[in-house]
PDB file of N, CA and C in Angstrom:
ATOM      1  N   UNK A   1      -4.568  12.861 -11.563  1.00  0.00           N
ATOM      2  CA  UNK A   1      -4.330  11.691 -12.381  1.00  0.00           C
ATOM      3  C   UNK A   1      -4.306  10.447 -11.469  1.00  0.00           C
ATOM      4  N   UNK A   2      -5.369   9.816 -11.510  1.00  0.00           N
ATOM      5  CA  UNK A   2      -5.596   8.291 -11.156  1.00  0.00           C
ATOM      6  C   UNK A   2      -4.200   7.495 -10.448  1.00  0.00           C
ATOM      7  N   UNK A   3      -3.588   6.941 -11.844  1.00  0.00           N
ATOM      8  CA  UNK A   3      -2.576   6.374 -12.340  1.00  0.00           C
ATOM      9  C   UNK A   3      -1.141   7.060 -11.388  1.00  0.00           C
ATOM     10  N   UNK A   4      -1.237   8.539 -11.326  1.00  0.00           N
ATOM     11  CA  UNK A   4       0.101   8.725 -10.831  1.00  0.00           C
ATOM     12  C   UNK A   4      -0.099   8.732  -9.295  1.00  0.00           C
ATOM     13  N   UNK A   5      -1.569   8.526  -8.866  1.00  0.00           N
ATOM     14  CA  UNK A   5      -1.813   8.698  -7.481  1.00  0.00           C
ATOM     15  C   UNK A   5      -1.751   7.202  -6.494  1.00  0.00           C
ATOM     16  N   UNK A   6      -1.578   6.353  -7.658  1.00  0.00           N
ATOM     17  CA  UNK A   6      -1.682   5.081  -7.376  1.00  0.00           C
ATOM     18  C   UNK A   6       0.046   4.774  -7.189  1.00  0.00           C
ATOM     19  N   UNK A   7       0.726   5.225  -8.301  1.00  0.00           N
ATOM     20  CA  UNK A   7       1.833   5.089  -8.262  1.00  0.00           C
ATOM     21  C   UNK A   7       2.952   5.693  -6.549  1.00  0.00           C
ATOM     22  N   UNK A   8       2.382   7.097  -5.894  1.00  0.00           N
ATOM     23  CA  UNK A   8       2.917   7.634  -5.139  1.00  0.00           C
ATOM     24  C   UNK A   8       2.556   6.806  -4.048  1.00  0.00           C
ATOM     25  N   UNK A   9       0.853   6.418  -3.836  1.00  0.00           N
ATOM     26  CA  UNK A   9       0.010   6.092  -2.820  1.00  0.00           C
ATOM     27  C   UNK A   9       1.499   4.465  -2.422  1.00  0.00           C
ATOM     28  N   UNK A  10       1.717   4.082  -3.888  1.00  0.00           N
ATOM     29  CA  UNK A  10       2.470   2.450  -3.397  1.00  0.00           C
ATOM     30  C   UNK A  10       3.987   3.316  -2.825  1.00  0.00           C
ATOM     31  N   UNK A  11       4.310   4.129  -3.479  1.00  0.00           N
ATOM     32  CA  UNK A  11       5.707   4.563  -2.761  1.00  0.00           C
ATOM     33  C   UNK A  11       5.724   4.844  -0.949  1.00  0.00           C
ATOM     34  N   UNK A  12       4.479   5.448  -0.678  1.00  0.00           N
ATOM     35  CA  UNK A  12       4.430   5.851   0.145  1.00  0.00           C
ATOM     36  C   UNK A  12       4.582   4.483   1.192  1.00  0.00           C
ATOM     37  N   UNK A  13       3.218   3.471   0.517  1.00  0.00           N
ATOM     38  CA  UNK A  13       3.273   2.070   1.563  1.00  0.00           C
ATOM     39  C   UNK A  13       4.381   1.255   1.845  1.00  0.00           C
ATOM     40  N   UNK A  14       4.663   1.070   1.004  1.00  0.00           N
ATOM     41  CA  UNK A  14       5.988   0.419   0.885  1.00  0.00           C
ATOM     42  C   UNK A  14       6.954   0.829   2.111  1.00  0.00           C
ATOM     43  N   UNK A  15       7.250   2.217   2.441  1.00  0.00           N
ATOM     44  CA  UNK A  15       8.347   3.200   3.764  1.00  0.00           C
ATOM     45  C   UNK A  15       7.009   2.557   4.637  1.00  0.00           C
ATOM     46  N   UNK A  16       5.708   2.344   4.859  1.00  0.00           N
ATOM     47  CA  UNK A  16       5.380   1.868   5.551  1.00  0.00           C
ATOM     48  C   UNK A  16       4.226   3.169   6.449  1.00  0.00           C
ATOM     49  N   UNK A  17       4.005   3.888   5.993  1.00  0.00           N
ATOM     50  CA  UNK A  17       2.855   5.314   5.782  1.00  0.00           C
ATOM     51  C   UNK A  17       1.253   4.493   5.396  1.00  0.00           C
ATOM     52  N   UNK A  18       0.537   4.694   6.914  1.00  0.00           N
ATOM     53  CA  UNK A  18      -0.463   3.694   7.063  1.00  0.00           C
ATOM     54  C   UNK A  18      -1.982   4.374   6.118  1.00  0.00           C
ATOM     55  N   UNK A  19      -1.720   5.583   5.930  1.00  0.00           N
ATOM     56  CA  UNK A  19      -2.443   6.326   5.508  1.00  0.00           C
ATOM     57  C   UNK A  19      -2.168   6.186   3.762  1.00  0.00           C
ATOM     58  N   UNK A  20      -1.381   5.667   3.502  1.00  0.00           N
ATOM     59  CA  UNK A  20      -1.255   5.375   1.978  1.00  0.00           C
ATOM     60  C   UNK A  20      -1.698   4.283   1.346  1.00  0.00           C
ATOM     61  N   UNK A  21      -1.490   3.383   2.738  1.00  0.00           N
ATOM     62  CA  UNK A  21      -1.515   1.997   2.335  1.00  0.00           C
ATOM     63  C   UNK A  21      -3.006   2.010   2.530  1.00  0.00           C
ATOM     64  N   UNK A  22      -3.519   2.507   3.318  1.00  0.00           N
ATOM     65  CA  UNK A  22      -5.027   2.219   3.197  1.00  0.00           C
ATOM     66  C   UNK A  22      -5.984   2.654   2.281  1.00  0.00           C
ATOM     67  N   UNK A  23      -5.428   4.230   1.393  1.00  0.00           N
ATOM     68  CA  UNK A  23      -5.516   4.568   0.134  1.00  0.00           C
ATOM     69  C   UNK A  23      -5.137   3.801  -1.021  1.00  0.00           C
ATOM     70  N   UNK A  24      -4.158   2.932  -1.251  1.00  0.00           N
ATOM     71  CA  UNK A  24      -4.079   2.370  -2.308  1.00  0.00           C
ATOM     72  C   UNK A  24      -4.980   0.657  -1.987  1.00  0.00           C
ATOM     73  N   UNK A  25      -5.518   0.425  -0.478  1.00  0.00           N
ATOM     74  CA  UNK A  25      -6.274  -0.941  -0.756  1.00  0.00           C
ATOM     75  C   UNK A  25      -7.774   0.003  -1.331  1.00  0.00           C
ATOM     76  N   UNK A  26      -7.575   0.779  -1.034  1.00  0.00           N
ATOM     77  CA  UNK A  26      -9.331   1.737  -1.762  1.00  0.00           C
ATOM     78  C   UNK A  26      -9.040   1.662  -3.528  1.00  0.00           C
ATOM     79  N   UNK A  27      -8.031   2.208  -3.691  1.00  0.00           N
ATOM     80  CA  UNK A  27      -7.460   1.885  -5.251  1.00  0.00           C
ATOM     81  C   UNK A  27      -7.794   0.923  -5.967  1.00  0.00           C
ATOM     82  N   UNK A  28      -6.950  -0.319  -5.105  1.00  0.00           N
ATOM     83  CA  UNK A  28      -7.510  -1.387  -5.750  1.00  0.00           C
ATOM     84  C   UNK A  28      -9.051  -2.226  -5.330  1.00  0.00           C
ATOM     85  N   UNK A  29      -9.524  -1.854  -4.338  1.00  0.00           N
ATOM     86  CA  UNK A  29     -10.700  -2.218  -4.290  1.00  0.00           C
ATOM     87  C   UNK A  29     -11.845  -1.791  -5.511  1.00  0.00           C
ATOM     88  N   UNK A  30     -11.614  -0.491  -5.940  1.00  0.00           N
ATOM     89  CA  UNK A  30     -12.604   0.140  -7.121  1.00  0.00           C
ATOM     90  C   UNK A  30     -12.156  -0.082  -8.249  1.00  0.00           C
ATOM     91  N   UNK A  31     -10.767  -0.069  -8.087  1.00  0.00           N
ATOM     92  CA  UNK A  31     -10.041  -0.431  -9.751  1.00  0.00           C
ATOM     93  C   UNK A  31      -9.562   1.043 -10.679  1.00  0.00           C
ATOM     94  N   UNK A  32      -9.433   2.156  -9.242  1.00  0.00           N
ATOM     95  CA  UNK A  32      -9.503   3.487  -9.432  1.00  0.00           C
ATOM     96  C   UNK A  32      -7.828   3.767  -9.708  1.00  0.00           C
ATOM     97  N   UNK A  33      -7.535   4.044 -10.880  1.00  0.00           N
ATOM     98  CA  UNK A  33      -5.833   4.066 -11.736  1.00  0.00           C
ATOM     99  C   UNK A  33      -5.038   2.777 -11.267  1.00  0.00           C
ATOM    100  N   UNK A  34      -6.063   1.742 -11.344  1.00  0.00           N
ATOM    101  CA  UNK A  34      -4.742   0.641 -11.175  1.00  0.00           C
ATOM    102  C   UNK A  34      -6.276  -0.429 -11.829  1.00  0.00           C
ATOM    103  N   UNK A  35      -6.109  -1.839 -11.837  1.00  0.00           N
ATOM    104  CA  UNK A  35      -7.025  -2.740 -11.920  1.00  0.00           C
ATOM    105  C   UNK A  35      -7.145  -2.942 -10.629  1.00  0.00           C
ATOM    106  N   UNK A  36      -8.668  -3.643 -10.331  1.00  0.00           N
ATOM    107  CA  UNK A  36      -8.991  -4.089  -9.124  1.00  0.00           C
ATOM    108  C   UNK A  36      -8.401  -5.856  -8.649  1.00  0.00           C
ATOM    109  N   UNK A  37      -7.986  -5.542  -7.582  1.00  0.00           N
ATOM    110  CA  UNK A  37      -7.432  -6.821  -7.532  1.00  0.00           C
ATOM    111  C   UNK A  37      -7.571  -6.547  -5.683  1.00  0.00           C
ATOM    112  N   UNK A  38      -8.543  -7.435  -5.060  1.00  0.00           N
ATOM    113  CA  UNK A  38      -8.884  -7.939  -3.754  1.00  0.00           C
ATOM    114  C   UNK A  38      -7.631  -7.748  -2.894  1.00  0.00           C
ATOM    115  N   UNK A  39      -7.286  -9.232  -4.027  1.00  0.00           N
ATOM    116  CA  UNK A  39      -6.151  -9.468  -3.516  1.00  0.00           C
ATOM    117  C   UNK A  39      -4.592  -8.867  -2.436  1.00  0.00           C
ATOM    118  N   UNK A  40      -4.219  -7.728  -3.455  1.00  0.00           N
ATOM    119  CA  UNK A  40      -3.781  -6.138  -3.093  1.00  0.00           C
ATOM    120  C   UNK A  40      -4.307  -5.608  -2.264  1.00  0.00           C
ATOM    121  N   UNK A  41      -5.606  -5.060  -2.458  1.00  0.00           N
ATOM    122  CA  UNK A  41      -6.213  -4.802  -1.682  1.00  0.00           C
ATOM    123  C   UNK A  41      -6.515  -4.710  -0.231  1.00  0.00           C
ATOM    124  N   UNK A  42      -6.271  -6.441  -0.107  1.00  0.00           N
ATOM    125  CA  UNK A  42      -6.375  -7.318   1.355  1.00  0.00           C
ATOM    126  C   UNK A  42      -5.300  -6.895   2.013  1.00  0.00           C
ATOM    127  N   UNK A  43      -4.067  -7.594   1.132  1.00  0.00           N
ATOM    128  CA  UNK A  43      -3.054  -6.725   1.992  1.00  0.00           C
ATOM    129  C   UNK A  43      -2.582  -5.761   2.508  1.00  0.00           C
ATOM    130  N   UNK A  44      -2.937  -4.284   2.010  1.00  0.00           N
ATOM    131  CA  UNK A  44      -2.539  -3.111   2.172  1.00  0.00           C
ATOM    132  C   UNK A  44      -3.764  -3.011   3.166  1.00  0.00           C
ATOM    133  N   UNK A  45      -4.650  -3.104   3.348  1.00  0.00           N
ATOM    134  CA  UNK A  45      -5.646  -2.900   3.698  1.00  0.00           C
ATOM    135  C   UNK A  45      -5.155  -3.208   5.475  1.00  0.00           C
ATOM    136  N   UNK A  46      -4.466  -4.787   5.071  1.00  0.00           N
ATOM    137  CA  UNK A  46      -4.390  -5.504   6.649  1.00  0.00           C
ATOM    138  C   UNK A  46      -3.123  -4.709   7.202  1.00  0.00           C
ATOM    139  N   UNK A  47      -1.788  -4.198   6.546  1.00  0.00           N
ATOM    140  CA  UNK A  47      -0.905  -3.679   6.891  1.00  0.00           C
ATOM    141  C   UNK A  47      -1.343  -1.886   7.106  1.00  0.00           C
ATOM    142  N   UNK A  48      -1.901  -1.079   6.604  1.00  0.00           N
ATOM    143  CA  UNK A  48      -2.559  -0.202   7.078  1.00  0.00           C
ATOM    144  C   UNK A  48      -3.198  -0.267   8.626  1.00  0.00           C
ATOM    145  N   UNK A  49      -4.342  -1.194   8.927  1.00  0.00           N
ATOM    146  CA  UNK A  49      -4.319  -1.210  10.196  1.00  0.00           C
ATOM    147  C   UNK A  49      -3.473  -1.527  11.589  1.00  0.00           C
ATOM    148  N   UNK A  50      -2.865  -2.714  10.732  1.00  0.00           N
ATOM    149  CA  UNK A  50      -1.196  -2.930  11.520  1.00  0.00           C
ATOM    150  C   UNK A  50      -0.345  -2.121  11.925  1.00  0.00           C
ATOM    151  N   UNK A  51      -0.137  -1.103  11.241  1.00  0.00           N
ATOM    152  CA  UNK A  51       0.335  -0.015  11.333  1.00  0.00           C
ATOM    153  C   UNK A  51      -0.635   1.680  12.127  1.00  0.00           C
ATOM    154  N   UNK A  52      -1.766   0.543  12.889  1.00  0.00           N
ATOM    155  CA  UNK A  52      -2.881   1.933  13.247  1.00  0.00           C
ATOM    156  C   UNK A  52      -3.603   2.734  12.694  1.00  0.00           C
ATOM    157  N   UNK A  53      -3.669   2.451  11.720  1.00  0.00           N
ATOM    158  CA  UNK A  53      -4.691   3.398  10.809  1.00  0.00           C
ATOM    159  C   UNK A  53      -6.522   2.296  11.141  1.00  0.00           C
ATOM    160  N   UNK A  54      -6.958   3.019  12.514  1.00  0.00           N
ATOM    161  CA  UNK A  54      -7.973   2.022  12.965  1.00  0.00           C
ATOM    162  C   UNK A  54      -9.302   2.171  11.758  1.00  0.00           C
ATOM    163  N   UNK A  55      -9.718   2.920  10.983  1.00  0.00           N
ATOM    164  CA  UNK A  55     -10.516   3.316   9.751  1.00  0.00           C
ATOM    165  C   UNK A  55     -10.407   1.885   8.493  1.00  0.00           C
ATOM    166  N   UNK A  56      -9.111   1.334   8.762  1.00  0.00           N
ATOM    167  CA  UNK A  56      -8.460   0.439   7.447  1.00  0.00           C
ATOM    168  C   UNK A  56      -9.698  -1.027   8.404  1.00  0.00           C
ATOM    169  N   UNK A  57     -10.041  -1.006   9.357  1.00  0.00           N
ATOM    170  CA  UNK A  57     -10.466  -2.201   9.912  1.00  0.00           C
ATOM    171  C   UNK A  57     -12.290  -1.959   8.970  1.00  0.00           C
ATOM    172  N   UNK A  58     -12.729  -1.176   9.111  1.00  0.00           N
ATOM    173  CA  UNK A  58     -14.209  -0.780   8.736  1.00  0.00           C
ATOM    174  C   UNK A  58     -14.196  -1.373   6.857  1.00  0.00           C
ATOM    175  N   UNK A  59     -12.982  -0.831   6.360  1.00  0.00           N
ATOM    176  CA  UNK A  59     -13.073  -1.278   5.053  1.00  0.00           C
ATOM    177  C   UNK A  59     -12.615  -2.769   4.885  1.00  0.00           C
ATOM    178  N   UNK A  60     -11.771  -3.324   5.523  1.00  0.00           N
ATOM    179  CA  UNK A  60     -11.945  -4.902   5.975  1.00  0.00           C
ATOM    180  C   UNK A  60     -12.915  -6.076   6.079  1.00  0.00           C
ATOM    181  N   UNK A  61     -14.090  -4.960   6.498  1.00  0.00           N
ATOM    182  CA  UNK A  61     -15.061  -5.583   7.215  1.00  0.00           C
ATOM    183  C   UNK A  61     -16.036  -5.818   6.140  1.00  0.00           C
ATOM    184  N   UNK A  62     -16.384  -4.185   5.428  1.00  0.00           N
ATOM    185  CA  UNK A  62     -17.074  -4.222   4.628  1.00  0.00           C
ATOM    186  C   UNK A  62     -16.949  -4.794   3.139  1.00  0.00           C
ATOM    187  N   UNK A  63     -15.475  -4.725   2.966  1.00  0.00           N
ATOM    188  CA  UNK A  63     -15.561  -5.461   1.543  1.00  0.00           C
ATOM    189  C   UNK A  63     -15.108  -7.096   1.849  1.00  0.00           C
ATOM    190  N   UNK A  64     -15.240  -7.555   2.718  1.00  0.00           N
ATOM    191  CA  UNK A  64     -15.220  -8.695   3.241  1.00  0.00           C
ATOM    192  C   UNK A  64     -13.712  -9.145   2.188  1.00  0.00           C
ATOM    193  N   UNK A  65     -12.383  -8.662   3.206  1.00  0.00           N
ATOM    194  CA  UNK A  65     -10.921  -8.637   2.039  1.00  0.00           C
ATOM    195  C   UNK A  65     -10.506  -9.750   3.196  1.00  0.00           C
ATOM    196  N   UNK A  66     -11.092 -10.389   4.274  1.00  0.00           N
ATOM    197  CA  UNK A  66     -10.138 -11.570   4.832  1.00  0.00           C
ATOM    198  C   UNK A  66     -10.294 -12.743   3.829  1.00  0.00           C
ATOM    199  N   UNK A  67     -10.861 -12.864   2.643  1.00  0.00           N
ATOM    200  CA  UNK A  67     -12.003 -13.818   1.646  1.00  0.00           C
ATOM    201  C   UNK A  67     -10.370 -13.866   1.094  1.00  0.00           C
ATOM    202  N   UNK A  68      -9.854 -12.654   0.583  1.00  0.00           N
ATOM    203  CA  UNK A  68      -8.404 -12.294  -0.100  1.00  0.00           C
ATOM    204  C   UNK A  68      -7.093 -12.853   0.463  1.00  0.00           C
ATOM    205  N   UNK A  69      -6.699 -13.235   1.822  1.00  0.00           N
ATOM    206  CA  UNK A  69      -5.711 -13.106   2.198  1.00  0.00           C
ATOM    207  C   UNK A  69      -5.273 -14.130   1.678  1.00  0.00           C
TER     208      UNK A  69
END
C-alpha cells in the first residue's frame, strides 16, 4: 500500500534514517501514495544526502530539486 509506505517512509525521516528520507523525496517526486510536490521532495532529498546517503545526490541532479529549495 502506497499510502501506508509513505506514511512509515516520513516516520522513519523525521528520527533522521537517510534511507527513508531519500525514499519518500522519490514519493513525492512521482506522486507515488502521497501528491507530488518538488517541493518535499527537495528537502528530503537534500537531508538524505546530508545525512550520507551519497545515491540522494544523483536524484538531485536529475530532477533538477535545487529549482525547489
Amino acid at each position: 500500500d502506497p499510502k501506508k509506505a509513505v506514511y512509515w517512509y516520513a516516520k522513519a525521516a523525521e528520527q533522521g534514517f537517510a534511507n527513508a528520507q531519500y525514499n519518500l523525496s522519490i514519493c513525492y517526486i512521482w506522486g507515488t501514495g502521497t501528491l507530488k510536490d518538488k517541493k518535499k521532495a527537495a528537502y528530503w532529498c537534500k537531508k538524505a544526502y546530508e545525512n550520507g546517503f551519497e545515491k540522494a545526490k544523483e536524484l538531485w541532479e536529475e530532477n533538477e530539486l535545487w529549482k525547489y529549495e
